[in-house]
C-alpha atoms as a PDB file:
ATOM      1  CA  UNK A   1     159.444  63.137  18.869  1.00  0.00           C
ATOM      2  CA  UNK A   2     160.534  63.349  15.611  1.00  0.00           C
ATOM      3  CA  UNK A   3     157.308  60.871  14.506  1.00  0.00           C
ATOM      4  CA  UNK A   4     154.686  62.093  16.734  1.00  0.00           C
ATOM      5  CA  UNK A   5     155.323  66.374  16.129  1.00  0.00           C
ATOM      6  CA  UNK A   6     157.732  66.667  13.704  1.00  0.00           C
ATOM      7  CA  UNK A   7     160.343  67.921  16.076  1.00  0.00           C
ATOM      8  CA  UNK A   8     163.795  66.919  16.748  1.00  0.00           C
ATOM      9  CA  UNK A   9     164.944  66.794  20.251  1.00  0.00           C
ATOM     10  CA  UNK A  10     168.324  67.681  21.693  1.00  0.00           C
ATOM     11  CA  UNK A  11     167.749  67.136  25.214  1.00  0.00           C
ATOM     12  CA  UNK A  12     170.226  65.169  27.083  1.00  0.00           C
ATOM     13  CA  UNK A  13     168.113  62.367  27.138  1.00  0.00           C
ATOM     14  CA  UNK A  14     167.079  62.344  23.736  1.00  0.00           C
ATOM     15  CA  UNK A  15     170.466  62.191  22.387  1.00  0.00           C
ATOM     16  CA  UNK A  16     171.747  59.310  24.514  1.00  0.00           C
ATOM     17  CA  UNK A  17     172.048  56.250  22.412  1.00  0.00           C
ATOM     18  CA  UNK A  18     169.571  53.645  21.982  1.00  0.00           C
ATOM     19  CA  UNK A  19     170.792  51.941  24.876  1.00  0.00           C
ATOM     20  CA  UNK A  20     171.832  54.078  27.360  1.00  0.00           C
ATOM     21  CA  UNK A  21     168.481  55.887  26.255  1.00  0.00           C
ATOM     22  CA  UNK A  22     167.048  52.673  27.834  1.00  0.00           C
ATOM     23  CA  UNK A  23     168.572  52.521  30.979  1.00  0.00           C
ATOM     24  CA  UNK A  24     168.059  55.964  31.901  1.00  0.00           C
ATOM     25  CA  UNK A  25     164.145  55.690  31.066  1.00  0.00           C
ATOM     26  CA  UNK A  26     164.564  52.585  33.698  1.00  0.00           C
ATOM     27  CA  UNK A  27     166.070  54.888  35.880  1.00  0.00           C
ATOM     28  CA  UNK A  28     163.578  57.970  35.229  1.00  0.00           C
ATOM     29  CA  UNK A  29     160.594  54.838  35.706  1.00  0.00           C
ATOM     30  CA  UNK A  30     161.923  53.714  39.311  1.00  0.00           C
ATOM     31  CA  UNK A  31     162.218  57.656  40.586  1.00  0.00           C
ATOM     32  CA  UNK A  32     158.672  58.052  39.182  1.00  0.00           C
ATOM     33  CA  UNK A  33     157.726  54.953  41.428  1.00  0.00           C
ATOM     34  CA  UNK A  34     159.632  55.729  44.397  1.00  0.00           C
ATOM     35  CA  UNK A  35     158.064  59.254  44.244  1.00  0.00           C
ATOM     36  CA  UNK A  36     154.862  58.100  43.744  1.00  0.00           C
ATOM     37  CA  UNK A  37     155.034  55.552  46.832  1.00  0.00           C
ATOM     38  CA  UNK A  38     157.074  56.541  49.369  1.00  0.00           C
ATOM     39  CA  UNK A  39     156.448  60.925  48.859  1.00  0.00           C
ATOM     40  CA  UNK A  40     152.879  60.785  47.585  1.00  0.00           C
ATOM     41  CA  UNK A  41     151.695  57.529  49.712  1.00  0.00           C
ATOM     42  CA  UNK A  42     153.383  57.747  52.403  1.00  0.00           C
ATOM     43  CA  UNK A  43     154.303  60.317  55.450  1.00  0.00           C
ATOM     44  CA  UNK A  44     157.972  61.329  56.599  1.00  0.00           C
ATOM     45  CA  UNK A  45     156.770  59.827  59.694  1.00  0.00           C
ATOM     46  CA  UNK A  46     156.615  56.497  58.316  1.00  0.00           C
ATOM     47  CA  UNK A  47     159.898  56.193  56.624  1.00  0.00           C
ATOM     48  CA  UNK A  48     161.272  57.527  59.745  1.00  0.00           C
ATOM     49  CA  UNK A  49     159.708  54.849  61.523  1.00  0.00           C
ATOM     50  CA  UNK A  50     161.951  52.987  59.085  1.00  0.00           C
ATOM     51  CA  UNK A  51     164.584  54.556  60.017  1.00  0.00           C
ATOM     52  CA  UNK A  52     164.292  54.152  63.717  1.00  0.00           C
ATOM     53  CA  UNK A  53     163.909  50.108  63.354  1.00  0.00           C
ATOM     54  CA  UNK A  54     166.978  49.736  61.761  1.00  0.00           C
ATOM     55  CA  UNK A  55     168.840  51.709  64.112  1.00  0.00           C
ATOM     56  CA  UNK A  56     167.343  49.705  67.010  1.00  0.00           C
ATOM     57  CA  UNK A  57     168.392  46.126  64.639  1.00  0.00           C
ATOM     58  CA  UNK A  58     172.227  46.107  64.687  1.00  0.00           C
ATOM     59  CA  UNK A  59     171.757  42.963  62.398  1.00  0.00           C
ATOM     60  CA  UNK A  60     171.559  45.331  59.279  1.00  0.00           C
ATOM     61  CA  UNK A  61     174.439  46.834  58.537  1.00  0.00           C
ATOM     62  CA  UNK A  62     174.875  50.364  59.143  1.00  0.00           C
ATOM     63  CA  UNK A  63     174.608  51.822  55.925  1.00  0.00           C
ATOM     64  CA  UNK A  64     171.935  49.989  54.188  1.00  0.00           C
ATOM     65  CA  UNK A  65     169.374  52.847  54.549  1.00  0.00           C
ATOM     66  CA  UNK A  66     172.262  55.559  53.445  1.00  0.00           C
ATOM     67  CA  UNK A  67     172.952  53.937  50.528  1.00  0.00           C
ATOM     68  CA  UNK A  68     169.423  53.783  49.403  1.00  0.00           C
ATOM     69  CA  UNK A  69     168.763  57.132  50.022  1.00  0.00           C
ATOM     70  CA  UNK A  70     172.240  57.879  48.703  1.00  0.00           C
ATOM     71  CA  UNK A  71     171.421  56.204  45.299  1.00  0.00           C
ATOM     72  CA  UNK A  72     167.956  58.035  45.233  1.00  0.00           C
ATOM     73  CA  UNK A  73     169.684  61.390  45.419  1.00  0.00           C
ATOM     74  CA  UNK A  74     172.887  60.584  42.960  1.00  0.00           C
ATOM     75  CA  UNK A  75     169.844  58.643  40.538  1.00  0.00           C
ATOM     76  CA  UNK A  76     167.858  61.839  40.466  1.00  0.00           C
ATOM     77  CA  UNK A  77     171.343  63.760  40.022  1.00  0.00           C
ATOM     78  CA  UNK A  78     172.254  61.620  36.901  1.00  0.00           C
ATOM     79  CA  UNK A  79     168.429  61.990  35.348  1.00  0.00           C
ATOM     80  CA  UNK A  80     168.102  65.485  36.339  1.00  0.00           C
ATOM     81  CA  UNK A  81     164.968  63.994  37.716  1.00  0.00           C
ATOM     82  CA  UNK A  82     163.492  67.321  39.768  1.00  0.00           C
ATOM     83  CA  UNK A  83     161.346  66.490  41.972  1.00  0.00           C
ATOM     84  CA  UNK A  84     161.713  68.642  44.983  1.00  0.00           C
ATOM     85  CA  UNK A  85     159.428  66.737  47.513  1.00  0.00           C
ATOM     86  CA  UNK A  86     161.440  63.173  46.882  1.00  0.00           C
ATOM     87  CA  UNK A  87     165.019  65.005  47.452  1.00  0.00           C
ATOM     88  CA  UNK A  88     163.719  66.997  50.305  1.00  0.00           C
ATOM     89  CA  UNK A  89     162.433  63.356  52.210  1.00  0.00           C
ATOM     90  CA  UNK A  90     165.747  61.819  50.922  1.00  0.00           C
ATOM     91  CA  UNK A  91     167.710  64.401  52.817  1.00  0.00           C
ATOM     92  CA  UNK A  92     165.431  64.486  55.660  1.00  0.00           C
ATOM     93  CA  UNK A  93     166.100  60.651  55.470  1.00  0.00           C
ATOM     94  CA  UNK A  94     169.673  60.882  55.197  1.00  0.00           C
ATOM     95  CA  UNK A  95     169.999  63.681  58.129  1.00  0.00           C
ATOM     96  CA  UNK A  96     168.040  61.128  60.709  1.00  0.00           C
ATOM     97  CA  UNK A  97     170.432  57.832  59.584  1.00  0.00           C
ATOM     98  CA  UNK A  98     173.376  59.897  60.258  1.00  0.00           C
ATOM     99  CA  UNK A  99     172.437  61.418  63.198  1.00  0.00           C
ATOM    100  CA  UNK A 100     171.673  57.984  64.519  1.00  0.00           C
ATOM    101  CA  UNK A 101     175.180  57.094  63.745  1.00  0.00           C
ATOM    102  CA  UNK A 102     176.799  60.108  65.781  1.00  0.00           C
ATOM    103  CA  UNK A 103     177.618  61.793  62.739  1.00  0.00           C
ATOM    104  CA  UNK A 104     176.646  64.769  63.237  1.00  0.00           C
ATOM    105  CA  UNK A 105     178.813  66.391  60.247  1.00  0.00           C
ATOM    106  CA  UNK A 106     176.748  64.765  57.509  1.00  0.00           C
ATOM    107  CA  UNK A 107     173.703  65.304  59.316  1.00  0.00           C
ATOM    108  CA  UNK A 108     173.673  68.744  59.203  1.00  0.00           C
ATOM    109  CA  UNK A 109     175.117  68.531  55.549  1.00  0.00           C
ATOM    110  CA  UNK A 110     172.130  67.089  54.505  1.00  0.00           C
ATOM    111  CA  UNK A 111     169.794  69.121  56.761  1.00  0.00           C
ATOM    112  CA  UNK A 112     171.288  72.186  55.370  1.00  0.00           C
ATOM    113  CA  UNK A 113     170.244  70.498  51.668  1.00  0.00           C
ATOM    114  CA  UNK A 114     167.055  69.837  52.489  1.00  0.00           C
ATOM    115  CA  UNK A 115     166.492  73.343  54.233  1.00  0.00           C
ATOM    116  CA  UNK A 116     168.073  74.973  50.874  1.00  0.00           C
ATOM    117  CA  UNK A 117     165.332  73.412  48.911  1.00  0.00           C
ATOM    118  CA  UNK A 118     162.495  73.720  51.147  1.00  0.00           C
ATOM    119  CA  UNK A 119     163.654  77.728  50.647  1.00  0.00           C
ATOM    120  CA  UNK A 120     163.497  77.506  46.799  1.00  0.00           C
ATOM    121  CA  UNK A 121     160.578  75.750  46.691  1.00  0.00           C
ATOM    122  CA  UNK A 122     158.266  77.411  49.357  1.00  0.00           C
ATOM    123  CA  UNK A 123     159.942  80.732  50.770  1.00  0.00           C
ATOM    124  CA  UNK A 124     161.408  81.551  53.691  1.00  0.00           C
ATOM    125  CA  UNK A 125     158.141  80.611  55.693  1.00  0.00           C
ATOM    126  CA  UNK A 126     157.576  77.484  54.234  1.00  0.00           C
ATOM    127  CA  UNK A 127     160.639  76.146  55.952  1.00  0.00           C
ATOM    128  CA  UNK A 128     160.484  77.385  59.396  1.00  0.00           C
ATOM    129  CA  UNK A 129     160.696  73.649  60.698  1.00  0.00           C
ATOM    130  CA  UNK A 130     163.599  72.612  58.840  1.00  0.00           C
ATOM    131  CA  UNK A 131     165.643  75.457  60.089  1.00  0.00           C
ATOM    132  CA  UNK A 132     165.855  74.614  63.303  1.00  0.00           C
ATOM    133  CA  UNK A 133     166.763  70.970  62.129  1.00  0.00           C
ATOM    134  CA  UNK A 134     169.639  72.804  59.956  1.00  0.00           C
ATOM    135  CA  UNK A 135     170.626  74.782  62.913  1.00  0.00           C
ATOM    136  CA  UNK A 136     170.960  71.881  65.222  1.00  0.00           C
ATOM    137  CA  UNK A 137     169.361  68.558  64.075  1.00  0.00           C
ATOM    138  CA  UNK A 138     170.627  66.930  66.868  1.00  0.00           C
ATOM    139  CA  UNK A 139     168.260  68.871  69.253  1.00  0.00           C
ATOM    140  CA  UNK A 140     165.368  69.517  66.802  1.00  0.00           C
ATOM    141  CA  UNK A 141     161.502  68.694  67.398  1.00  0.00           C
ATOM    142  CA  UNK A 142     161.673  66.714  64.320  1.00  0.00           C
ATOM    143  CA  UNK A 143     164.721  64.446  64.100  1.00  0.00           C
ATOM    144  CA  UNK A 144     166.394  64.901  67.639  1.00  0.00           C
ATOM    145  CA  UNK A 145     165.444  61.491  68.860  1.00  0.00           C
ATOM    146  CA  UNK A 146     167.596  59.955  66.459  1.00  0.00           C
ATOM    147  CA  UNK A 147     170.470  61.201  68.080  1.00  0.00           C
ATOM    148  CA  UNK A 148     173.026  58.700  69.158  1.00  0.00           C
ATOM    149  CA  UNK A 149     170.450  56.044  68.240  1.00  0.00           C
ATOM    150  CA  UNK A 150     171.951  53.060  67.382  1.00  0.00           C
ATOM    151  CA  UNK A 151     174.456  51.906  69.462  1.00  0.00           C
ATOM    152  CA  UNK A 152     177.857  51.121  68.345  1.00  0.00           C
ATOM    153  CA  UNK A 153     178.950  47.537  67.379  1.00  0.00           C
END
């Protein structure tokens, strides 16, 4: 910055060190790819499709697709990487894994998230759909199914 406009930067990640600078422009990059892909590319419907194969495949192990979406969310967290769309699918994401599971706690935790943000970003209106997932995601048009899901072990 300092180069290009004469400017000196004090932005968290300006004034990380050379390395950790690094790292977190890795992490920014992957975000940035993800969003692109999977948000921009790519329906909810297909990543739930995802989500509904592995809770059919009791070979994966049941919290493969929570800790990806988990690490998404924390990432985005630690890069203060705001992009509403990507943590609003993540959520979404997260919501349908644990509902499979029967845990119906952390499914409306992260139903509630993604409902929150859907608010912020497009009013009250704009999230009509999610609130009935945040008032009762196991019975909801859009992730009900997933209920009970995959079978226990």
């Amino acid at each position: 910055m300092k180069a290009k406009y004469d400017f000196q930067c004090k932005c968290p990640a300006c004034v990380l060190p050379k390395n950790a600078s690094d790292k977190a422009d890795q992490e920014r990059a992957k975000l940035a790819i993800r969003y692109e892909w999977k948000v921009k590319q790519q329906s909810v419907d297909i990543e739930l499709e995802e989500v509904e194969r592995w809770a059919k495949d009791l070979s994966q192990p049941s919290d493969v697709l929570i800790k990806e979406y988990l690490g998404v969310v924390e990432a985005m967290g630690r890069e203060q990487y705001g992009q509403a769309d990507l943590f609003n699918r993540c959520s979404t994401l997260l919501c349908a894994t644990y509902l499979a599971l029967d845990n119906l706690e952390e499914a409306k935790r992260w139903a509630k998230k993604a409902y929150r943000m859907m608010v912020v970003e497009r009013g009250e209106m704009g999230a009509v759909e999610m609130k009935s997932t945040y008032d009762c995601p196991e019975a909801s048009e859009l992730l009900g199914k997933f209920w009970k899901m995959r079978p226990s072990k």
